[in-house]
N, C-alpha and C. Protein backbone atom coordinates (compact mmCIF):
# COMPACT_ATOMS: atom_id res chain seq x y z
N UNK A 1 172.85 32.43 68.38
CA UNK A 1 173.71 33.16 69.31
C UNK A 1 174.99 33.65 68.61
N UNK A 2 175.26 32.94 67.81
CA UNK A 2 177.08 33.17 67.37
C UNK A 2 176.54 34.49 66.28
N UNK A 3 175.51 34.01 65.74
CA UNK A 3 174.89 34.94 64.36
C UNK A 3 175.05 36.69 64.81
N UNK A 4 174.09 36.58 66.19
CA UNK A 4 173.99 38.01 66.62
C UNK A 4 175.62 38.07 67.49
N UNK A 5 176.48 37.84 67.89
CA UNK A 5 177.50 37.91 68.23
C UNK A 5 178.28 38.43 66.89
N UNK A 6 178.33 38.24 65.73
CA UNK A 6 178.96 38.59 64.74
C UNK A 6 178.14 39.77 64.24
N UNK A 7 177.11 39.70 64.21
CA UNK A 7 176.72 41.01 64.23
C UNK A 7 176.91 41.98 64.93
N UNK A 8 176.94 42.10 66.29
CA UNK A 8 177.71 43.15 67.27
C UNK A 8 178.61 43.47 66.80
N UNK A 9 179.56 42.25 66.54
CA UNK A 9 180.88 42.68 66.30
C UNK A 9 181.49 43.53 65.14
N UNK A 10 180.75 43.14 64.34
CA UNK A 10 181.47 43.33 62.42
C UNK A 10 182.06 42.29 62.49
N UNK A 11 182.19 41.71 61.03
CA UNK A 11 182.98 41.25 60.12
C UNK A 11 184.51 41.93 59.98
N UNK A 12 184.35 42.64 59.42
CA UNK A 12 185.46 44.12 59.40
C UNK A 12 186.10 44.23 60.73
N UNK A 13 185.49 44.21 61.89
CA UNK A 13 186.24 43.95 63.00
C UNK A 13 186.41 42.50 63.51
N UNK A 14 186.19 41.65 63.59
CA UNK A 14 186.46 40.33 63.56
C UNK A 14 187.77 40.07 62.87
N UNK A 15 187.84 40.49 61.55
CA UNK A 15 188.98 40.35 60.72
C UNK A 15 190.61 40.85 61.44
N UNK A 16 190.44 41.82 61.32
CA UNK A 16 191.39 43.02 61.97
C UNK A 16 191.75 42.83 63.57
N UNK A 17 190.59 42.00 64.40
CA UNK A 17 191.05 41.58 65.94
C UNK A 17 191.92 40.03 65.29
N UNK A 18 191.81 39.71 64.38
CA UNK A 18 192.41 38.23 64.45
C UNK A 18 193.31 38.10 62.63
N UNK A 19 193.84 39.24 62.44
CA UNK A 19 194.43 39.28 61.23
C UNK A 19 195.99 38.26 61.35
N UNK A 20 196.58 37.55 60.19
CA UNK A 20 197.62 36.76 61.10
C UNK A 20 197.27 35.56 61.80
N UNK A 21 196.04 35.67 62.63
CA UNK A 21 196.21 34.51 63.66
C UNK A 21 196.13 33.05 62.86
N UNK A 22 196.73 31.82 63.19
CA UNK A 22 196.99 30.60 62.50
C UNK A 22 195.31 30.07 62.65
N UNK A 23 194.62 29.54 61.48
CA UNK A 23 193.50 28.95 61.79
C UNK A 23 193.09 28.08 62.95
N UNK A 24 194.09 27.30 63.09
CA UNK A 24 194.04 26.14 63.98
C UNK A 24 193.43 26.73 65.60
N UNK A 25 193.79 28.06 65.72
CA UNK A 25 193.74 28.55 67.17
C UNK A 25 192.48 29.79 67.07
N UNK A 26 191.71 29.70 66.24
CA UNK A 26 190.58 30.52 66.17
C UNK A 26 189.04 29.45 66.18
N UNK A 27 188.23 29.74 66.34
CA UNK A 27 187.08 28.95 66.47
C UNK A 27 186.43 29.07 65.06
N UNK A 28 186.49 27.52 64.26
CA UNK A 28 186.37 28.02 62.82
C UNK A 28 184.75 28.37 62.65
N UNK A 29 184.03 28.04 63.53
CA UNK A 29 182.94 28.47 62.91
C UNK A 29 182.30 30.02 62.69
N UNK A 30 183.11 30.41 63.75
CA UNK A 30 183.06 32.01 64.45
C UNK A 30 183.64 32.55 63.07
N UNK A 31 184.90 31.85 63.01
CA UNK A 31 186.09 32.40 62.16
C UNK A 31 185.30 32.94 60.24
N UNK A 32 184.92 31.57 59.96
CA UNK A 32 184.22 31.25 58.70
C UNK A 32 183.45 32.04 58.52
N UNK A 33 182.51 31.70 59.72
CA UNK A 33 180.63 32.86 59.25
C UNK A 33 181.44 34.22 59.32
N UNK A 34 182.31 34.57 60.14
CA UNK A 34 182.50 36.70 60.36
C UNK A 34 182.98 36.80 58.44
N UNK A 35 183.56 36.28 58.24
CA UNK A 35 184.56 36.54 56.39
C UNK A 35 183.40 36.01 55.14
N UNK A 36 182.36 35.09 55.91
CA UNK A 36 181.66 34.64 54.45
C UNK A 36 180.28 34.59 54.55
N UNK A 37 179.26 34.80 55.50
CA UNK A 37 178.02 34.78 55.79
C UNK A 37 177.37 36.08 54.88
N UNK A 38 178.04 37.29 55.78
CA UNK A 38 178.01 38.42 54.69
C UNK A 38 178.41 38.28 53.62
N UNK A 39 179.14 38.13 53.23
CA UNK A 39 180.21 37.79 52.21
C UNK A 39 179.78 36.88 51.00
N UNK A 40 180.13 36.10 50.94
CA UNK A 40 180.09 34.86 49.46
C UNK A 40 178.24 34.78 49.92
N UNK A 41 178.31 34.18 51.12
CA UNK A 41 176.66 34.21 50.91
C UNK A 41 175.79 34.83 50.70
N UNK A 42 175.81 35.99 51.03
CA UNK A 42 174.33 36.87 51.03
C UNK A 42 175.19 37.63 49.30
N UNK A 43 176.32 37.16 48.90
CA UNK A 43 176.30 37.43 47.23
C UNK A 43 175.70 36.51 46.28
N UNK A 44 175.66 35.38 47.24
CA UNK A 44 174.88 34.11 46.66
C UNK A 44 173.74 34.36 46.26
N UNK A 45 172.87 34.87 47.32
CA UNK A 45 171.10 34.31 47.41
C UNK A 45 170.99 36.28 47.16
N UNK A 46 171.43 37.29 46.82
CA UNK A 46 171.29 38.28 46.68
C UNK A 46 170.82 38.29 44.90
N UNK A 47 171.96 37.79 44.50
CA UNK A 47 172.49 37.66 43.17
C UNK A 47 171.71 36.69 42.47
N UNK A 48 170.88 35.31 43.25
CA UNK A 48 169.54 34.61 43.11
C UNK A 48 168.50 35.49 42.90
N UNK A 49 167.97 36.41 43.62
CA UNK A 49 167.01 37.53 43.62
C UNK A 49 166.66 38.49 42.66
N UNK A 50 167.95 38.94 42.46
CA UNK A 50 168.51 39.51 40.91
C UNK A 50 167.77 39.25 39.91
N UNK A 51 168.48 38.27 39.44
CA UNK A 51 168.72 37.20 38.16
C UNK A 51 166.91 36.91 37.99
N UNK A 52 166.02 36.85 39.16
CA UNK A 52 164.88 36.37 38.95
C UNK A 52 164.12 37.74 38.30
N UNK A 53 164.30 38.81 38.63
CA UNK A 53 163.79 39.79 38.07
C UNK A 53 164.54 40.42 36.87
N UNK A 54 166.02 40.03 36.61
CA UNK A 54 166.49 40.22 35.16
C UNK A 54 165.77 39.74 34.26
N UNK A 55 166.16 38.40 34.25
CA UNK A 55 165.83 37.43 33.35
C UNK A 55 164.76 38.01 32.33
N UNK A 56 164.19 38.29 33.01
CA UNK A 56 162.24 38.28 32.32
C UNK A 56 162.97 39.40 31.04
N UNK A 57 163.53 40.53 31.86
CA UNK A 57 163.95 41.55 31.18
C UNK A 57 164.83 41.77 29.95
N UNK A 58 165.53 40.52 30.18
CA UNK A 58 166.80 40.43 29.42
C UNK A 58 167.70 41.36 29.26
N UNK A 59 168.16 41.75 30.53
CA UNK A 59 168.97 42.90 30.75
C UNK A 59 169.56 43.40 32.43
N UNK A 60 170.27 43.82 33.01
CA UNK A 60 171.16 43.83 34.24
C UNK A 60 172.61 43.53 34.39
N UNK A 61 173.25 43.93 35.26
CA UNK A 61 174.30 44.21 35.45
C UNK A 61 174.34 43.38 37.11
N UNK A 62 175.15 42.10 37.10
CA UNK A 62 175.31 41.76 38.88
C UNK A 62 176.50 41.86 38.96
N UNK A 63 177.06 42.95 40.24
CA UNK A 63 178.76 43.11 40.55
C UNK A 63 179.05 42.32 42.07
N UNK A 64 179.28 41.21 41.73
CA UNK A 64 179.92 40.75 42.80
C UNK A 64 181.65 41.18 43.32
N UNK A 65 181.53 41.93 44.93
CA UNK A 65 182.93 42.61 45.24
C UNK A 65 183.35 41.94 46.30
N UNK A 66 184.42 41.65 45.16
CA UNK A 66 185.76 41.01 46.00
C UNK A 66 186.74 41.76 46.63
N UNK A 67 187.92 40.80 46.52
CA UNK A 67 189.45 41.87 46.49
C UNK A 67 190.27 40.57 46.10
N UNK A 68 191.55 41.40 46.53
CA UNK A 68 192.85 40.45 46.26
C UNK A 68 193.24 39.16 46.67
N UNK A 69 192.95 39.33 47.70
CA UNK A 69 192.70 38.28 48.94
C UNK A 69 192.19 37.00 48.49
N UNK A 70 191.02 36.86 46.89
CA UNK A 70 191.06 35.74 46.51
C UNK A 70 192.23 35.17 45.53
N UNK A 71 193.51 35.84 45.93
CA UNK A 71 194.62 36.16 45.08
C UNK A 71 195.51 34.76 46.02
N UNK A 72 195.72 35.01 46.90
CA UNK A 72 196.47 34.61 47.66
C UNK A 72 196.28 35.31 49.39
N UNK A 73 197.02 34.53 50.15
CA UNK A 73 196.71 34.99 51.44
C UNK A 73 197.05 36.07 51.78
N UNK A 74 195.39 36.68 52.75
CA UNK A 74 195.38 38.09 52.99
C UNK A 74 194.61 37.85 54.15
N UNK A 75 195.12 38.66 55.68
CA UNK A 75 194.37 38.64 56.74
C UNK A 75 193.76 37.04 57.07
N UNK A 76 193.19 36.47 56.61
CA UNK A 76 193.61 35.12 56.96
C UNK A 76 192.76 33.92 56.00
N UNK A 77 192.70 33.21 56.27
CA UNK A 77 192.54 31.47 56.14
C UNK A 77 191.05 31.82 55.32
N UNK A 78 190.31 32.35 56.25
CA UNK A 78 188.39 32.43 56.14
C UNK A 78 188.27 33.41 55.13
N UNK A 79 188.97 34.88 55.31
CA UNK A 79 188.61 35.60 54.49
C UNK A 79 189.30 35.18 52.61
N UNK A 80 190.48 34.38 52.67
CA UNK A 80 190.54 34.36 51.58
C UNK A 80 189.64 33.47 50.47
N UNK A 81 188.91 32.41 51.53
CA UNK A 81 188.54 31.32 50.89
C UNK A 81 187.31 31.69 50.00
N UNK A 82 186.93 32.88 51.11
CA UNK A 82 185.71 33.46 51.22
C UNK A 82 185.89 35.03 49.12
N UNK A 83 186.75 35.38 49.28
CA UNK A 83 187.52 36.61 48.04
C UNK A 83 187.60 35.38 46.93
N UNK A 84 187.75 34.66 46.87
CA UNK A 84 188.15 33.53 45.72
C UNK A 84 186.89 33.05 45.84
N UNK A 85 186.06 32.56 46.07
CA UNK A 85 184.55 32.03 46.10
C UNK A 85 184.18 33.13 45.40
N UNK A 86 183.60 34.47 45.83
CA UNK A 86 183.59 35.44 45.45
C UNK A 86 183.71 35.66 43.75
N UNK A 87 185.03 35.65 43.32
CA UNK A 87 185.41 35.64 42.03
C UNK A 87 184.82 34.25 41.24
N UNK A 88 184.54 33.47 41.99
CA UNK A 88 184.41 31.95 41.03
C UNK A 88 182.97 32.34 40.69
N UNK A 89 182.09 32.77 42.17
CA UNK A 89 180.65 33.16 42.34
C UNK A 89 180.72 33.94 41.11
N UNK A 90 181.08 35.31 40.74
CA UNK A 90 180.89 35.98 39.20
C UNK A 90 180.98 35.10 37.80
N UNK A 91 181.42 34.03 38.04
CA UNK A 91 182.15 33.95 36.74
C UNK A 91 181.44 32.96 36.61
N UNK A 92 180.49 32.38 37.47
CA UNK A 92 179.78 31.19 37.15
C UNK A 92 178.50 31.48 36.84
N UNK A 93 178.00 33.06 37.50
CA UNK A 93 176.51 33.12 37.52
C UNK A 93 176.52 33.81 35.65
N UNK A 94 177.56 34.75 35.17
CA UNK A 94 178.18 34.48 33.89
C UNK A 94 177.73 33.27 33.12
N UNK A 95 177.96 31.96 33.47
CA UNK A 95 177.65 31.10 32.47
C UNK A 95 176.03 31.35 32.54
N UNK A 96 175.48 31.00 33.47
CA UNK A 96 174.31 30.77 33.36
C UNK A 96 173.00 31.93 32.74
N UNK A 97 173.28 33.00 32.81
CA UNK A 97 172.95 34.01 32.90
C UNK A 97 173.36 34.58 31.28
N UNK A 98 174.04 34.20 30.40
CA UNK A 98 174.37 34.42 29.66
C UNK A 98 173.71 34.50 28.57
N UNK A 99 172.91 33.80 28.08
CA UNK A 99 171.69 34.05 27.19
C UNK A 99 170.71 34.51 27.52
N UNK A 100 170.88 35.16 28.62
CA UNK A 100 169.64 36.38 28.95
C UNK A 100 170.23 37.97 29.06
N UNK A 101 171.19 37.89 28.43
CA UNK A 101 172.41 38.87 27.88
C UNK A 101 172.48 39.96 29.58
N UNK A 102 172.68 39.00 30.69
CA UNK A 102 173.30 39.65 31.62
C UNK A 102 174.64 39.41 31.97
N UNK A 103 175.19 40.59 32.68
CA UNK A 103 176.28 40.73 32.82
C UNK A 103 176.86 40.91 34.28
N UNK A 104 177.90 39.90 34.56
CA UNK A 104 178.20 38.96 36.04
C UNK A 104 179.49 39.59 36.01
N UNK A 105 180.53 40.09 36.64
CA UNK A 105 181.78 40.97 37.15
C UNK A 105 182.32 40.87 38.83
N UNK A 106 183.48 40.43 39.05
CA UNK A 106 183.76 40.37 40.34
C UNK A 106 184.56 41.63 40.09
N UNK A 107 184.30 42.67 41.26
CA UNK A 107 185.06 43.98 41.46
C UNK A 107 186.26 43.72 42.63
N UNK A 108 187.12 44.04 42.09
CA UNK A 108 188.20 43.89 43.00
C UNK A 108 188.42 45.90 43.57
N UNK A 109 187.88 46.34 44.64
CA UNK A 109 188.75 47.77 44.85
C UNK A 109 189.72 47.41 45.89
N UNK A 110 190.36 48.77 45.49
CA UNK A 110 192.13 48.64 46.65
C UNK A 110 191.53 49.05 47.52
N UNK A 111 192.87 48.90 48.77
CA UNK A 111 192.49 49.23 49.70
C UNK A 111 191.83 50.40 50.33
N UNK A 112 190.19 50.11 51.04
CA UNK A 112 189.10 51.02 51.13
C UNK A 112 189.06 51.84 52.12
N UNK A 113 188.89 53.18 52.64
CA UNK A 113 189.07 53.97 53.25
C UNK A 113 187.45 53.69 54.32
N UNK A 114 187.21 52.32 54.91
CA UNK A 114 186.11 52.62 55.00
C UNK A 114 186.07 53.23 56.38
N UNK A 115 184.81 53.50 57.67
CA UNK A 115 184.65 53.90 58.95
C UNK A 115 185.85 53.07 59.88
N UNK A 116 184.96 52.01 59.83
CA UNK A 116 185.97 51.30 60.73
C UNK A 116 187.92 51.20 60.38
N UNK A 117 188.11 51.51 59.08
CA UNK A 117 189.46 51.20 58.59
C UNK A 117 190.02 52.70 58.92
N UNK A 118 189.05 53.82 59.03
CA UNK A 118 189.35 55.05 59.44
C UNK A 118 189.56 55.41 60.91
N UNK A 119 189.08 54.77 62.05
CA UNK A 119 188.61 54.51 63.50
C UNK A 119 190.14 53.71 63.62
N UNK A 120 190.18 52.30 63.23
CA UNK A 120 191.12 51.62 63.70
C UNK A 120 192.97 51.88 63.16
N UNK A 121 193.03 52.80 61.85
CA UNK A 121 194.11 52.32 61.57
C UNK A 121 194.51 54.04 61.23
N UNK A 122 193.74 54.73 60.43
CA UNK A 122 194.05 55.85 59.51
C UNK A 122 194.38 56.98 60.87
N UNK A 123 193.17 56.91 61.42
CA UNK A 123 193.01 58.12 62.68
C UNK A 123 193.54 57.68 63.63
N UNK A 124 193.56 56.42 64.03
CA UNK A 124 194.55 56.02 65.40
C UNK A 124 195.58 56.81 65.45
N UNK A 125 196.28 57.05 66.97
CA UNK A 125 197.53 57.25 67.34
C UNK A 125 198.33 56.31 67.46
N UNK A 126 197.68 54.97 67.24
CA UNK A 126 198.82 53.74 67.63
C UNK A 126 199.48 53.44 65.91
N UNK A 127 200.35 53.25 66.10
CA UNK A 127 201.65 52.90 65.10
C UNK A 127 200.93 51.72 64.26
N UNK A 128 201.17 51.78 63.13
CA UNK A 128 200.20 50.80 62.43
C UNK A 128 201.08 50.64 61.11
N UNK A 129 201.67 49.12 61.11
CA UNK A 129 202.52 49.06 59.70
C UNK A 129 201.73 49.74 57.99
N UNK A 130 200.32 49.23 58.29
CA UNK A 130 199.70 49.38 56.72
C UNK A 130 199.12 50.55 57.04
N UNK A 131 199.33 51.41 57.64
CA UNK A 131 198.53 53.00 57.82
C UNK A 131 198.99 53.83 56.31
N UNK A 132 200.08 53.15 55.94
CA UNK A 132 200.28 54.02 54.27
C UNK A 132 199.41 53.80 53.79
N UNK A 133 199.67 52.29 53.39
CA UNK A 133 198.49 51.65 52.21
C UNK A 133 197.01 52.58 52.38
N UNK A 134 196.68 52.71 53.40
CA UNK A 134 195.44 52.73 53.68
C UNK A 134 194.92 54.72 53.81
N UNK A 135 195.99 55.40 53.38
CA UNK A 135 196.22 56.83 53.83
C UNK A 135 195.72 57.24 52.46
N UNK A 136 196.52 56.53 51.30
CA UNK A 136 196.24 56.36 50.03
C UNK A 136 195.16 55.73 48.83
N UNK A 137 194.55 55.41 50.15
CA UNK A 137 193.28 54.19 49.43
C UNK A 137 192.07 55.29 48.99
N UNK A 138 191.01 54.37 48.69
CA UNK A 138 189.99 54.60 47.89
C UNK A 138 188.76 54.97 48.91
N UNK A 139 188.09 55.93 48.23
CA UNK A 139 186.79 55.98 49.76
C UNK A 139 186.07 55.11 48.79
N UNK A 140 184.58 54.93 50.08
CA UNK A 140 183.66 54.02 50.29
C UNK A 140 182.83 54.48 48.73
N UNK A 141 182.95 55.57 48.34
CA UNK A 141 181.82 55.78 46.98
C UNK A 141 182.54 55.55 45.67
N UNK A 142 184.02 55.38 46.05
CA UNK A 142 184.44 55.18 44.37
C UNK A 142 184.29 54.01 43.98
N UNK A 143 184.22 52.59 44.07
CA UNK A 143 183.42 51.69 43.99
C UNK A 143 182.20 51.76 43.54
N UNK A 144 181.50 52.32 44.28
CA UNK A 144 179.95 52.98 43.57
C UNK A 144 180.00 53.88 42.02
N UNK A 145 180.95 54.47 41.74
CA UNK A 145 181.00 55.43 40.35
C UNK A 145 181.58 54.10 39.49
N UNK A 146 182.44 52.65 40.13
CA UNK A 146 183.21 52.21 38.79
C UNK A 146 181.90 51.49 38.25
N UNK A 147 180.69 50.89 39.32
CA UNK A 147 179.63 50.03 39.33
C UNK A 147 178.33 50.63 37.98
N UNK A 148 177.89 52.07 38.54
CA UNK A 148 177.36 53.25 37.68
C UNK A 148 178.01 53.11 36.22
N UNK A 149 179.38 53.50 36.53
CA UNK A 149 180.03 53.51 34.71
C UNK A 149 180.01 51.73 34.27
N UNK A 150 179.69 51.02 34.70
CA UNK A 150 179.75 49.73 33.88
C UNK A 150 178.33 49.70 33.48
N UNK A 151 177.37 50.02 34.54
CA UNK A 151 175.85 49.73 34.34
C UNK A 151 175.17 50.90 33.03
N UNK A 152 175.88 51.48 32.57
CA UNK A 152 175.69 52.38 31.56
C UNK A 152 176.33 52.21 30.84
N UNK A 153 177.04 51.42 30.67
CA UNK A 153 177.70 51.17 29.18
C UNK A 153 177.20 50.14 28.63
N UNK A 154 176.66 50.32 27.37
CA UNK A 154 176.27 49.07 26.21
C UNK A 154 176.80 48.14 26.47
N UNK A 155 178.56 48.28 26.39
CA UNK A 155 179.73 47.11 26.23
C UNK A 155 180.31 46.47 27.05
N UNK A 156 179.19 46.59 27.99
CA UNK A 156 180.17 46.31 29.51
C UNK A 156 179.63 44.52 29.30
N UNK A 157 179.21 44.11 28.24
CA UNK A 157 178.20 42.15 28.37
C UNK A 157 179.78 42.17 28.14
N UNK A 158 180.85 42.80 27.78
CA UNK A 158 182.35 42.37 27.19
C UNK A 158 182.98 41.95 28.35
N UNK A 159 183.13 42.08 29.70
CA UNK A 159 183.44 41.75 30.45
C UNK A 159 182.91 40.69 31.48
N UNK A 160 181.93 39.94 30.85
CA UNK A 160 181.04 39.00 31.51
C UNK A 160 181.95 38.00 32.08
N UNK A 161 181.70 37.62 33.10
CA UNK A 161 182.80 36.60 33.85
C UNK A 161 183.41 37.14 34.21
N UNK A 162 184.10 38.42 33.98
CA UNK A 162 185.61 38.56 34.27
C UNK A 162 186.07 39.50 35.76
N UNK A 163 187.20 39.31 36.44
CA UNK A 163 187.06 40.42 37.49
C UNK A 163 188.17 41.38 37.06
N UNK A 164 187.30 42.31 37.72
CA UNK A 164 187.81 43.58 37.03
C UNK A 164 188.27 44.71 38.70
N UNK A 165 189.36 45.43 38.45
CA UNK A 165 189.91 46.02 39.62
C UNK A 165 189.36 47.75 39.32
N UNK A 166 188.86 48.24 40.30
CA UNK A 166 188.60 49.94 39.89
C UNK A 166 189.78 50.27 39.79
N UNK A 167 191.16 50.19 39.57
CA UNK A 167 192.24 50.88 38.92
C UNK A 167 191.77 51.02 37.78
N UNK A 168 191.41 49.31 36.96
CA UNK A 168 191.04 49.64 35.79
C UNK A 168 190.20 50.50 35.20
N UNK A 169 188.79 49.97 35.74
CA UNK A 169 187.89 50.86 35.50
C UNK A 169 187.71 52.20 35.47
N UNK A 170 188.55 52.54 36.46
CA UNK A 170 188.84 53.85 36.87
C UNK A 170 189.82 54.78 35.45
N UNK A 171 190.29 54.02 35.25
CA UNK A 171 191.41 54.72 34.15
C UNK A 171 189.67 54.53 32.49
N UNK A 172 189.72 53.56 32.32
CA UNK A 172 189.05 53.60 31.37
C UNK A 172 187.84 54.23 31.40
N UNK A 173 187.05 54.41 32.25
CA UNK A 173 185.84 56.13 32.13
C UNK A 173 186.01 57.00 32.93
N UNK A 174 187.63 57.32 32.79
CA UNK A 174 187.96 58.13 33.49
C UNK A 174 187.25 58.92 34.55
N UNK A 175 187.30 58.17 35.94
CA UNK A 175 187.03 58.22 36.91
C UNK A 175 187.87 58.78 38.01
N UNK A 176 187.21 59.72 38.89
CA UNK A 176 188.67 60.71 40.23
C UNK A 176 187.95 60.47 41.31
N UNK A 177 188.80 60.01 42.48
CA UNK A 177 188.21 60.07 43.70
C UNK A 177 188.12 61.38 44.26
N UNK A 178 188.63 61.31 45.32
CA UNK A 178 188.85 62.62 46.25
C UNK A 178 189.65 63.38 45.96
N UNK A 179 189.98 64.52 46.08
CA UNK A 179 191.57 64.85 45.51
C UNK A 179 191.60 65.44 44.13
N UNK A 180 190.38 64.41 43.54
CA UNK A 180 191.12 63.97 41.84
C UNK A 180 191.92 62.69 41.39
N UNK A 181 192.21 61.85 42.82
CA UNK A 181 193.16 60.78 42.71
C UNK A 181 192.35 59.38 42.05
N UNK A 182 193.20 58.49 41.27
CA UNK A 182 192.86 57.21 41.17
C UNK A 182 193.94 56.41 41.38
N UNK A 183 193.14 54.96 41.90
CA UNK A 183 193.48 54.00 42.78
C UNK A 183 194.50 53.80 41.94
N UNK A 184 195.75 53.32 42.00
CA UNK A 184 197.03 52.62 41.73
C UNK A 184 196.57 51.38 41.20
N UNK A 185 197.64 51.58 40.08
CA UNK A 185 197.52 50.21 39.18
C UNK A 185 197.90 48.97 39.86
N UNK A 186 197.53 47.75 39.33
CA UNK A 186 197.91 46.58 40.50
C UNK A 186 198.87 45.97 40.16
N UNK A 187 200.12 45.55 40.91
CA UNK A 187 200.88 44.80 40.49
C UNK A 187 201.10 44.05 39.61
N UNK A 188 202.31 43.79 38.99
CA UNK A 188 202.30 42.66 37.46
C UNK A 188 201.97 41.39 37.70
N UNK A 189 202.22 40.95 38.83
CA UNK A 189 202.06 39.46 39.25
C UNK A 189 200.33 38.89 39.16
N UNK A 190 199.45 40.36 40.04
CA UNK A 190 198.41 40.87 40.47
C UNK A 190 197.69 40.38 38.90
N UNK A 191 198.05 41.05 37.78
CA UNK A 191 197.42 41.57 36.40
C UNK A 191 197.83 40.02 35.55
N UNK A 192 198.82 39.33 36.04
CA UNK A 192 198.90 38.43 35.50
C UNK A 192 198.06 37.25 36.04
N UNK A 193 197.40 37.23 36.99
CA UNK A 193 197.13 36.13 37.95
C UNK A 193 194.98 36.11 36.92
N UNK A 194 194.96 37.69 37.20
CA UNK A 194 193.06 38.31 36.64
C UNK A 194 193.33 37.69 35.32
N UNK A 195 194.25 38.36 34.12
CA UNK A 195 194.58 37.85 32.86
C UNK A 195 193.80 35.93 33.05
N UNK A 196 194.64 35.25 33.35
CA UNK A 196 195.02 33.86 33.21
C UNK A 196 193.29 33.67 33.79
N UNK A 197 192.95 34.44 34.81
CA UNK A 197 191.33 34.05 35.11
C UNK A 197 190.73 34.30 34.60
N UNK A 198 190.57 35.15 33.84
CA UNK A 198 189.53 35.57 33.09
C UNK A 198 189.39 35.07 31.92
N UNK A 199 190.42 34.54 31.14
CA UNK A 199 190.99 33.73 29.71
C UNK A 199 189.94 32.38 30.06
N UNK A 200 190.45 31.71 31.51
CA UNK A 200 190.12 30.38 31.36
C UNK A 200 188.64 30.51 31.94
N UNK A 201 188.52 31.61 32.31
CA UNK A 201 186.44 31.76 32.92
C UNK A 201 185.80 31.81 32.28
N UNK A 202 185.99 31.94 31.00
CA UNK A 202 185.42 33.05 29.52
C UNK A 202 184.60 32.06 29.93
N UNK A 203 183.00 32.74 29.99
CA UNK A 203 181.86 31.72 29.53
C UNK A 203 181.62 31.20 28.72
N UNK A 204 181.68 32.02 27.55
CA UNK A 204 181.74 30.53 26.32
C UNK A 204 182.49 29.64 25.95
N UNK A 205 183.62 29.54 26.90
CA UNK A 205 184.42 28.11 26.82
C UNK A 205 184.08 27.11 27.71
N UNK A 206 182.89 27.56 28.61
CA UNK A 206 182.54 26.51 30.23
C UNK A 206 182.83 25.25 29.43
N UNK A 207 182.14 25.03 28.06
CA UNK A 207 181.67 23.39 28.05
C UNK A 207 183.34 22.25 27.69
N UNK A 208 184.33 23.80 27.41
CA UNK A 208 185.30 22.45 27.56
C UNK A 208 186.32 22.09 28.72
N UNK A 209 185.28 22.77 29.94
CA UNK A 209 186.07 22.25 31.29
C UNK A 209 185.41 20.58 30.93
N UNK A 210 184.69 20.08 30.50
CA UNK A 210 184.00 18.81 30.66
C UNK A 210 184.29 17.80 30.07
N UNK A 211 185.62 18.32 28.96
CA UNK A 211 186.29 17.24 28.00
C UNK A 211 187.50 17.21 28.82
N UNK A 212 188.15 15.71 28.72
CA UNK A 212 189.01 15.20 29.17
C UNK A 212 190.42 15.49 28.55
């Protein structure tokens, strides 16, 4: 019952009816499954599916997409736990996956221009603090061109583990949305936080999380 109830609803709208609200006063199970069922899970057992038909091959590209949100708190409690799982999810299927020379990436894009973010916030008449952010954001296919330019590049096993933001990507195969525009670089705090993750994710250092 709750399953097809979240399905009616969206995720995406679930979020946005209860952005802000304190965990304690939301129904966590409702709360949890709308931010991570889709989400961390079906990147889970998707990314299982994958890997079974790489392998043989010795070759693929899995982009698990995040955002910031596994940064620190964003919209709330569920969805962040859910953006940081996310990023750990890349960087682990990375280890394993690694001598079958595939390549594991959490995509971070800015903020996405998607239907519903267009319906509720962009096109509304009601007054909406983040209607900038979001005036300026990225559509639904540039994500898709940063995914394309990694899956065609030789050198992309260089980024194994690591999450990577389409600012970046975007600048480095030189990539244009709409307009011609690309997504805004991410904050220093932002670039320092990916840096420090990606240093200590490196897959070929897993084995000395295990020394004391």
């Amino acid at each position: 019952m709750l399953q097809k109830k979240l399905q009616k609803i969206g995720a995406r709208t679930y979020i946005l009816n209860n952005t802000r609200q304190k965990f304690y006063d939301l129904d966590p199970v409702e709360s949890y499954d709308s931010a991570n069922n889709v989400g961390l899970r079906n990147h889970y057992i998707c990314s299982t599916y994958a890997a079974r038909l790489m392998v043989p091959r010795k070759s693929g590209l899995i982009v698990t997409v995040s955002s910031s949100g596994g940064m620190a708190y964003l919209f709330n409690i569920a969805y962040g736990i859910g953006k940081s799982g996310c990023d750990r999810l890349a960087a682990d299927i990375a280890v394993d996956l690694s001598e079958a020379n595939i390549t594991s990436v959490s995509l971070w894009p800015g903020p996405v221009k998607t239907e519903i973010i267009h319906n509720r916030i962009i096109d509304s008449a009601e007054p909406n603090p983040i209607k900038g952010i979001f005036d300026s954001g990225e559509t639904i296919e540039y994500s898709g061109q940063c995914v394309v330019a990694l899956a065609t590049d030789p050198k992309a096993t260089g980024y194994n583990g690591q999450i990577l933001t389409t600012a970046d990507i975007g600048r480095k195969y030189n990539l244009f949305d709409e307009g011609k525009t690309q997504p805004k670089e991410m904050a220093p705090r932002f670039r320092e936080f990916i840096n420090c993750l990606n240093k200590i994710r490196n897959p070929a250092d897993y084995r000395e999380n295990a020394k004391i």
